[in-house]
PDB file of N, CA and C in Angstrom:
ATOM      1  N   UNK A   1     100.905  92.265 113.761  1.00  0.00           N
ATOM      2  CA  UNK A   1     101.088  93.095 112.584  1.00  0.00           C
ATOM      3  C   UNK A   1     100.065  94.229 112.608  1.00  0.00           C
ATOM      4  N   UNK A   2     100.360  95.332 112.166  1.00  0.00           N
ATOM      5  CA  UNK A   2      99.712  96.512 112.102  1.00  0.00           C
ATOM      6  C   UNK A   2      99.096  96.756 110.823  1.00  0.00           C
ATOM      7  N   UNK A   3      97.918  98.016 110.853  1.00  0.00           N
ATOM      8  CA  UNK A   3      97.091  97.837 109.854  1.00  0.00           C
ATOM      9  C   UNK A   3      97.996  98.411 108.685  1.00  0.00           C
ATOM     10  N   UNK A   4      97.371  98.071 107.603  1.00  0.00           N
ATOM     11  CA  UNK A   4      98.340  98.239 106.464  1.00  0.00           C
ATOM     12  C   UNK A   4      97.704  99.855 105.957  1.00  0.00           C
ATOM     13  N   UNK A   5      98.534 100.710 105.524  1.00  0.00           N
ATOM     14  CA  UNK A   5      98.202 101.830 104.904  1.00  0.00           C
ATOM     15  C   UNK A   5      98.512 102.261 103.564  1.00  0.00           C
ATOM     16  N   UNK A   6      97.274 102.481 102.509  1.00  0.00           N
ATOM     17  CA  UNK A   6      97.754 102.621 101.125  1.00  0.00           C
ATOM     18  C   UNK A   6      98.362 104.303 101.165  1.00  0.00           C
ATOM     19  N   UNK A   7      99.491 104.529 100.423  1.00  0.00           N
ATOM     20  CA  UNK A   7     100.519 105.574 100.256  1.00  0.00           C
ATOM     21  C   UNK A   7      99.423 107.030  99.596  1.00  0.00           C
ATOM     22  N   UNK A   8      99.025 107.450 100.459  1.00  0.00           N
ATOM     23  CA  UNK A   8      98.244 108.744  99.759  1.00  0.00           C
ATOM     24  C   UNK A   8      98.849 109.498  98.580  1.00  0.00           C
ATOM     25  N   UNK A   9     100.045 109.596  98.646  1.00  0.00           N
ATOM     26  CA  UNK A   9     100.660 110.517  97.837  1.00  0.00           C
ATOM     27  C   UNK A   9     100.941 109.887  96.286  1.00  0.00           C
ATOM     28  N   UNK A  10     100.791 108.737  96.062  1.00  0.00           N
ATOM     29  CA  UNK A  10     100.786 107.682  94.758  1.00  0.00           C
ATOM     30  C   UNK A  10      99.402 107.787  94.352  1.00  0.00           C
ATOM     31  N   UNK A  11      98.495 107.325  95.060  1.00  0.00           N
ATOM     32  CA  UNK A  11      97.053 107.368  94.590  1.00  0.00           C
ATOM     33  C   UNK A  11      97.149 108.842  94.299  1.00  0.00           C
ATOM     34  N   UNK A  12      96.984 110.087  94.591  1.00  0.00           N
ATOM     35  CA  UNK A  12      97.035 111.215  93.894  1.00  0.00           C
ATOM     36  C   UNK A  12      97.881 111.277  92.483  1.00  0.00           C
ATOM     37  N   UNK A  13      98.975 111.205  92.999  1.00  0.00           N
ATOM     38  CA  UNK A  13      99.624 111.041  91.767  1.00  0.00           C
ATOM     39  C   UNK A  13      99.186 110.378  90.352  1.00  0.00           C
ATOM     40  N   UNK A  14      99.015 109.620  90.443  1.00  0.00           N
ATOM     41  CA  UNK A  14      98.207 108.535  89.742  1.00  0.00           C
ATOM     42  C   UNK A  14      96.609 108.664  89.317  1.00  0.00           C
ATOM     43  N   UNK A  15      95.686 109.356  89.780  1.00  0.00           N
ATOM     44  CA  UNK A  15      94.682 109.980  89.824  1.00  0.00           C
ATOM     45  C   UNK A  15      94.561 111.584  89.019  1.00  0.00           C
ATOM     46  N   UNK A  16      95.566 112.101  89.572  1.00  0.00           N
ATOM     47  CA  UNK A  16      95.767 113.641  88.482  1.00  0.00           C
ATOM     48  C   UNK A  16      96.336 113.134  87.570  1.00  0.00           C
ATOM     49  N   UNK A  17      96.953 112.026  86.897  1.00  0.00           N
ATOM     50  CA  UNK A  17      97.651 111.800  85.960  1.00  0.00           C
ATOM     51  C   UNK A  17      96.092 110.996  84.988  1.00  0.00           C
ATOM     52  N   UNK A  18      95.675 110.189  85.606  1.00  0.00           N
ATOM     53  CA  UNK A  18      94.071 109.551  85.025  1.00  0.00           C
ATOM     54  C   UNK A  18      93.115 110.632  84.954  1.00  0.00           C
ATOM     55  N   UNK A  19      92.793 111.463  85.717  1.00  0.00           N
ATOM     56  CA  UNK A  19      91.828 112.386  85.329  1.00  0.00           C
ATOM     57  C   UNK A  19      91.770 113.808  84.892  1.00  0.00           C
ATOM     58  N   UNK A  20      92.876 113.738  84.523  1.00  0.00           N
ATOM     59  CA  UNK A  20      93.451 115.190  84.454  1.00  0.00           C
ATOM     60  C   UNK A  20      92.420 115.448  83.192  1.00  0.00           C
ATOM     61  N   UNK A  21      91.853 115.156  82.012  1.00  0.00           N
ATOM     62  CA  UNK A  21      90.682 115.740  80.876  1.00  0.00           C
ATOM     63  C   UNK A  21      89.647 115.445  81.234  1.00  0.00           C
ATOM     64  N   UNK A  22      89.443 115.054  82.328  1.00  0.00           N
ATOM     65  CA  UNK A  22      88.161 114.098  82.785  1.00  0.00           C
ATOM     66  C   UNK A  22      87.178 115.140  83.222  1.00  0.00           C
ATOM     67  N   UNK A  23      85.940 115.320  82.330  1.00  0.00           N
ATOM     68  CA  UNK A  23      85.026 116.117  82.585  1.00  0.00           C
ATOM     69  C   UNK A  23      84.335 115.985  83.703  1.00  0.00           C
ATOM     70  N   UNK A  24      83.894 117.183  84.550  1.00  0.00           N
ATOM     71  CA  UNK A  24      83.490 117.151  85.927  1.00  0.00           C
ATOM     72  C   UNK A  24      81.737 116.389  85.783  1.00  0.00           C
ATOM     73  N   UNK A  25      81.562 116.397  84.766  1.00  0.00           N
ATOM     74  CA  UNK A  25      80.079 115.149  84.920  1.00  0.00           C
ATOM     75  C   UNK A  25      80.325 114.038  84.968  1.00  0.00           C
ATOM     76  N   UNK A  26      81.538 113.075  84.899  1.00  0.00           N
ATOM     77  CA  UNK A  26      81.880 111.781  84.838  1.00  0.00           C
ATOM     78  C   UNK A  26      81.326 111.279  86.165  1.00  0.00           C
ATOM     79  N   UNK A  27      81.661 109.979  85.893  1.00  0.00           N
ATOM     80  CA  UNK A  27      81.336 109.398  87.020  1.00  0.00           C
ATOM     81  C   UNK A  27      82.470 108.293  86.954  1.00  0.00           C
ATOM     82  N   UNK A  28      82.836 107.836  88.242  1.00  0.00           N
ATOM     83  CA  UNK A  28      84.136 106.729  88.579  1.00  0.00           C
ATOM     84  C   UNK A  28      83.809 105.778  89.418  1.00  0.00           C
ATOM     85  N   UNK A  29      83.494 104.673  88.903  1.00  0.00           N
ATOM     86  CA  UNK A  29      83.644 103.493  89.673  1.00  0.00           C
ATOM     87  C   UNK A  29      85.078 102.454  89.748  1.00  0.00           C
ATOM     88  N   UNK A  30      84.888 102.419  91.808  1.00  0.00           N
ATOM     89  CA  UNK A  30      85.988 102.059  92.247  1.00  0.00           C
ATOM     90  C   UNK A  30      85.527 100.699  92.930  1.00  0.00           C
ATOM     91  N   UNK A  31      86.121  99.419  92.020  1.00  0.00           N
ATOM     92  CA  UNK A  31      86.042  98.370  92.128  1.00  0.00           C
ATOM     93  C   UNK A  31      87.020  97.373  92.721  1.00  0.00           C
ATOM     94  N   UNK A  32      87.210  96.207  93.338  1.00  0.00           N
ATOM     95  CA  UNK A  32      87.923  95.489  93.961  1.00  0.00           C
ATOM     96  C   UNK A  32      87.204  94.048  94.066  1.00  0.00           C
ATOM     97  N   UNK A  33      87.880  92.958  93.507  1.00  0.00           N
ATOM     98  CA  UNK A  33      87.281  91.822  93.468  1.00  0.00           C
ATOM     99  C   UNK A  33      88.328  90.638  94.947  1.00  0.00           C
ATOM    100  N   UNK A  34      87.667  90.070  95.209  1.00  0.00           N
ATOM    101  CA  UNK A  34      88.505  88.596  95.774  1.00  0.00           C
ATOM    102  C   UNK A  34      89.302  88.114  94.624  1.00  0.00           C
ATOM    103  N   UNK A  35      90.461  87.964  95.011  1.00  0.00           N
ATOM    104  CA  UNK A  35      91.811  87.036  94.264  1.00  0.00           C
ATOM    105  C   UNK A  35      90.878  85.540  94.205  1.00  0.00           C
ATOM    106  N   UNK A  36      91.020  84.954  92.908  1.00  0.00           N
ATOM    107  CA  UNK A  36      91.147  83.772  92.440  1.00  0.00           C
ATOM    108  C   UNK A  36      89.609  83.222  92.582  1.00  0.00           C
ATOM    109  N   UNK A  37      88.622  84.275  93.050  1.00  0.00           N
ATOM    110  CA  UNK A  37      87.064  83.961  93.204  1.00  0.00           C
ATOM    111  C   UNK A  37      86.446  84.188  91.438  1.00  0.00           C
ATOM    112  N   UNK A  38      85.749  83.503  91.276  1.00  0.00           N
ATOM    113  CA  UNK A  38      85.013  83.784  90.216  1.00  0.00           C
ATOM    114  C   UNK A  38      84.119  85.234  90.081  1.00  0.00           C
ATOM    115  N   UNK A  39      84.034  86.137  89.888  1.00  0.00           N
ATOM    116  CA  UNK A  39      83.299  87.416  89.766  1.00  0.00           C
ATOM    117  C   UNK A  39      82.666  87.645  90.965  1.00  0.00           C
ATOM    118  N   UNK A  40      83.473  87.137  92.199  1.00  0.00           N
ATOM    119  CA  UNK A  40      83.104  87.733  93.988  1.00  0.00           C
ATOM    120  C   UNK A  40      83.602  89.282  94.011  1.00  0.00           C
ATOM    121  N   UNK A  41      82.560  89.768  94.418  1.00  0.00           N
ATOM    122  CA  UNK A  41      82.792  91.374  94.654  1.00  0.00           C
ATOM    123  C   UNK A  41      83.252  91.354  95.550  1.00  0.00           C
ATOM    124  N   UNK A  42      84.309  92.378  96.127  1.00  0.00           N
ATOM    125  CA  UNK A  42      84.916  93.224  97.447  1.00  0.00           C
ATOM    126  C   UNK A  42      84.370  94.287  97.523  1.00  0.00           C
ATOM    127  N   UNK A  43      84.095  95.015  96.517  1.00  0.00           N
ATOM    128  CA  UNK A  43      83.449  96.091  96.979  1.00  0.00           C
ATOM    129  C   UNK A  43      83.358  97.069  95.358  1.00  0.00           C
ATOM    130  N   UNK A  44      82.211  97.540  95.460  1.00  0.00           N
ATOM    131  CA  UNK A  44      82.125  98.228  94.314  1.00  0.00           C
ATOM    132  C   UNK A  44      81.361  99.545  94.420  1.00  0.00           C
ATOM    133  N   UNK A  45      82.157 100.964  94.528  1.00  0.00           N
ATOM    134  CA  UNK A  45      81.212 102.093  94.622  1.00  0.00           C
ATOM    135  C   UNK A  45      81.853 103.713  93.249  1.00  0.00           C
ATOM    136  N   UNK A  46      80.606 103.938  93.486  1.00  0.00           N
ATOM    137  CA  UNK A  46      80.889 104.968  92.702  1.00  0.00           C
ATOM    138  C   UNK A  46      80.950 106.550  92.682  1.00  0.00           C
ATOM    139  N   UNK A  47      81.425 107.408  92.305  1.00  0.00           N
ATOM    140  CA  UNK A  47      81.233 108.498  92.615  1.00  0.00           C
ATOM    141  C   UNK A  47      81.058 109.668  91.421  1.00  0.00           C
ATOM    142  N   UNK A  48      81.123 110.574  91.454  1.00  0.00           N
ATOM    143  CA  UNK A  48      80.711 111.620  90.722  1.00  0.00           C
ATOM    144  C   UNK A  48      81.793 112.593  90.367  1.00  0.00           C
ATOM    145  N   UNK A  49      82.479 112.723  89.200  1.00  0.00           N
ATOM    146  CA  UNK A  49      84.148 114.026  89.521  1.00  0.00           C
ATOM    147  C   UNK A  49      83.483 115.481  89.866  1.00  0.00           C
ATOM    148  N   UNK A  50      82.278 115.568  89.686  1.00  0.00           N
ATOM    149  CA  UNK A  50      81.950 117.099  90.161  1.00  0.00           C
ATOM    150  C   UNK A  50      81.858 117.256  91.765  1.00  0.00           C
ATOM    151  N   UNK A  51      82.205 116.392  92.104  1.00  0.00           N
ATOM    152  CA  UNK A  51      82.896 116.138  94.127  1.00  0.00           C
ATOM    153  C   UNK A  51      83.844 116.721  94.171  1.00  0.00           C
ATOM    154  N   UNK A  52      84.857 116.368  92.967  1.00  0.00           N
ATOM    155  CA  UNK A  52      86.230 117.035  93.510  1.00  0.00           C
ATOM    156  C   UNK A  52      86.772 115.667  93.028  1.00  0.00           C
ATOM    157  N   UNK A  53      88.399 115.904  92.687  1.00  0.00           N
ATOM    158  CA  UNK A  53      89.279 114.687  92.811  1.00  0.00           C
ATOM    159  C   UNK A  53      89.652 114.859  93.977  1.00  0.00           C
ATOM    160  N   UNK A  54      89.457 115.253  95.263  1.00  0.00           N
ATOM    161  CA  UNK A  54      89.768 115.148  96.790  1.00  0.00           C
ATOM    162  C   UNK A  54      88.680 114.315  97.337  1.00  0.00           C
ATOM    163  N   UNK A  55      87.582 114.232  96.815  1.00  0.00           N
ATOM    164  CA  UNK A  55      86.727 113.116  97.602  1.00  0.00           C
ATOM    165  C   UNK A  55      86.862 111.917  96.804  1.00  0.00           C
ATOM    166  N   UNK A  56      87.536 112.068  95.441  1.00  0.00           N
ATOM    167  CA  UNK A  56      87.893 110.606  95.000  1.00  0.00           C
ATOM    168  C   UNK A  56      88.619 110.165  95.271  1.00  0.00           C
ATOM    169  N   UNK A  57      89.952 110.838  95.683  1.00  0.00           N
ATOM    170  CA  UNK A  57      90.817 110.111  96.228  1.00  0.00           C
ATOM    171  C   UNK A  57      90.826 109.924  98.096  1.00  0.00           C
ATOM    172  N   UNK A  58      90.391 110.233  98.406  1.00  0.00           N
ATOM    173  CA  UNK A  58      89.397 109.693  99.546  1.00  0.00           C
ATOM    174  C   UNK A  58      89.090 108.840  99.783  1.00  0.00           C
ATOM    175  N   UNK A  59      87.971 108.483  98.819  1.00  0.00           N
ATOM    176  CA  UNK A  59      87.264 107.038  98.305  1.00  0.00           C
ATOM    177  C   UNK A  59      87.843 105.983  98.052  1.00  0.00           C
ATOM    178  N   UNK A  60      89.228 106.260  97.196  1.00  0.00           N
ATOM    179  CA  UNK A  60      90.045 105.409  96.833  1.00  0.00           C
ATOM    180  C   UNK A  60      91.392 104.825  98.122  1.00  0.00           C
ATOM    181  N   UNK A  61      91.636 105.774  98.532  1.00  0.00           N
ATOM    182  CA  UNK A  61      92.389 105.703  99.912  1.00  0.00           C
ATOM    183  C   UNK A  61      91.701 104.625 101.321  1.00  0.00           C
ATOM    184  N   UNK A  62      90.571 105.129 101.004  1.00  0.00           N
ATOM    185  CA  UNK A  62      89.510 104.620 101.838  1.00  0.00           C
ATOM    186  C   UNK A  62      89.477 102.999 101.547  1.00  0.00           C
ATOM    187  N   UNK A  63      89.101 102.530 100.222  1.00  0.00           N
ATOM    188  CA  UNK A  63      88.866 101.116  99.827  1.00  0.00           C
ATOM    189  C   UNK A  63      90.297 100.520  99.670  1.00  0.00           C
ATOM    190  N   UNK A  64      91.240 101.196  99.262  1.00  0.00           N
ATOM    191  CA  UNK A  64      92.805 100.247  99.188  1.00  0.00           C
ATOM    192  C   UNK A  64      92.913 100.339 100.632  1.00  0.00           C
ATOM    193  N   UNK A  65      92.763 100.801 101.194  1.00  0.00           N
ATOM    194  CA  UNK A  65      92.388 100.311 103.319  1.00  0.00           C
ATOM    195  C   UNK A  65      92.465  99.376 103.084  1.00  0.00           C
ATOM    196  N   UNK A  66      90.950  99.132 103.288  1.00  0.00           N
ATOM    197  CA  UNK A  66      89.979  98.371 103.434  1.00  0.00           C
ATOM    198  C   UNK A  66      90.798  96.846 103.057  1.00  0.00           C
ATOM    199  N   UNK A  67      90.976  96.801 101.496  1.00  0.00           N
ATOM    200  CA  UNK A  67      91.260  95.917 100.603  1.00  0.00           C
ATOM    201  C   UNK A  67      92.899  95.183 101.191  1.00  0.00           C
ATOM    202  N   UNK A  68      93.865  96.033 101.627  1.00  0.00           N
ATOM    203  CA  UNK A  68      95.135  96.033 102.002  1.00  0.00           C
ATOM    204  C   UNK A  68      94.572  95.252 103.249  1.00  0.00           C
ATOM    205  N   UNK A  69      93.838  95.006 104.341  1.00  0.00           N
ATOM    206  CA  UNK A  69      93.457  94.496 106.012  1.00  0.00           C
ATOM    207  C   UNK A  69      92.455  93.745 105.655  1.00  0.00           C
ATOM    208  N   UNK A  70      91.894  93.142 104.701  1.00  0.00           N
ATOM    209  CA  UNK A  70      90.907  92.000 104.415  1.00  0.00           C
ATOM    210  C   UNK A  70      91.488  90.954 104.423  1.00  0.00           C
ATOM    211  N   UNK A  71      90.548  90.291 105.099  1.00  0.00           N
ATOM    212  CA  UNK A  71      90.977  88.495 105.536  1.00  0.00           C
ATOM    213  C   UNK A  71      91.735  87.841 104.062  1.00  0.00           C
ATOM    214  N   UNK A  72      90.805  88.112 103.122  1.00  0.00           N
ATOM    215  CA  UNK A  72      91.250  87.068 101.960  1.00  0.00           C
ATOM    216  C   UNK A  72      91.776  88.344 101.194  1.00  0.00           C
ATOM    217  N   UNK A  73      92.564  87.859 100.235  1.00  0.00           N
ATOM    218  CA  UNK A  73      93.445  88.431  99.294  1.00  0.00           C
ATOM    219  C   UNK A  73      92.252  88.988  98.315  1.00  0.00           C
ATOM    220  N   UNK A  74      92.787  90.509  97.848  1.00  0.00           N
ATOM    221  CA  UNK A  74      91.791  91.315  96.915  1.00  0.00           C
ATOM    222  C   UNK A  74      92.476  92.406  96.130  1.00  0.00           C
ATOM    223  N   UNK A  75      91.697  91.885  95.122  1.00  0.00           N
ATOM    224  CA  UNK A  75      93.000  93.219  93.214  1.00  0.00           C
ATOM    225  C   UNK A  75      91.899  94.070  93.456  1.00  0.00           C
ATOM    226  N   UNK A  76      91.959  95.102  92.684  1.00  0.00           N
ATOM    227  CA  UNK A  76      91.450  96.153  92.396  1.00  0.00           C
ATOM    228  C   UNK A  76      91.357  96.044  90.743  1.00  0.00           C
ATOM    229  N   UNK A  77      91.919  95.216  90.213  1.00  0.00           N
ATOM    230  CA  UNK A  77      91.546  94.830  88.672  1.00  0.00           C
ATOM    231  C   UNK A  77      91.293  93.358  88.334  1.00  0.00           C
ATOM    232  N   UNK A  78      90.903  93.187  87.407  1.00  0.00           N
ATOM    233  CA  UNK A  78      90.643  91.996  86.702  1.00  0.00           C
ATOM    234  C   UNK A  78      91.439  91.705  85.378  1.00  0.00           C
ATOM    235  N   UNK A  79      91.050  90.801  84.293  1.00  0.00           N
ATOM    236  CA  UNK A  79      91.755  90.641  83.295  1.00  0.00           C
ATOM    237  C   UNK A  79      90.179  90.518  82.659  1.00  0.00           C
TER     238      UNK A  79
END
């Protein structure tokens, strides 16, 4: 099986639709936990919107990788 690739063109989508009032001093943390672990991190980083929403979605492209080809199963949300 081949590596899995998250759909660039959704994460944008989805991203100009979330940050579209979002003042360029914000800051965005992009989180991902282990499925069914008690508060086990996958990965947790953050960034700055005065980057650009092109290096956030970058970032985000980058970790749904990541998260999509990891051994154990991993959300990007919680409850």
């Amino acid at each position: 099986m081949g590596t899995l690739e998250p759909d660039r063109n959704q994460i944008e989508t989805f991203g100009e639709a979330l940050f579209r009032y979002a003042s360029p001093t914000s800051f965005v943390s992009v989180r991902s936990f282990l499925d069914g672990a008690k508060n086990e991190v996958f990965s947790i980083k953050a960034i700055s919107l005065n980057q650009g929403l092109e290096k956030l979605f970058d970032l985000v492209e980058d970790e749904a990788r990541r998260a999509a080809n990891a051994a154990k199963k991993v959300v990007s949300a919680r409850r």
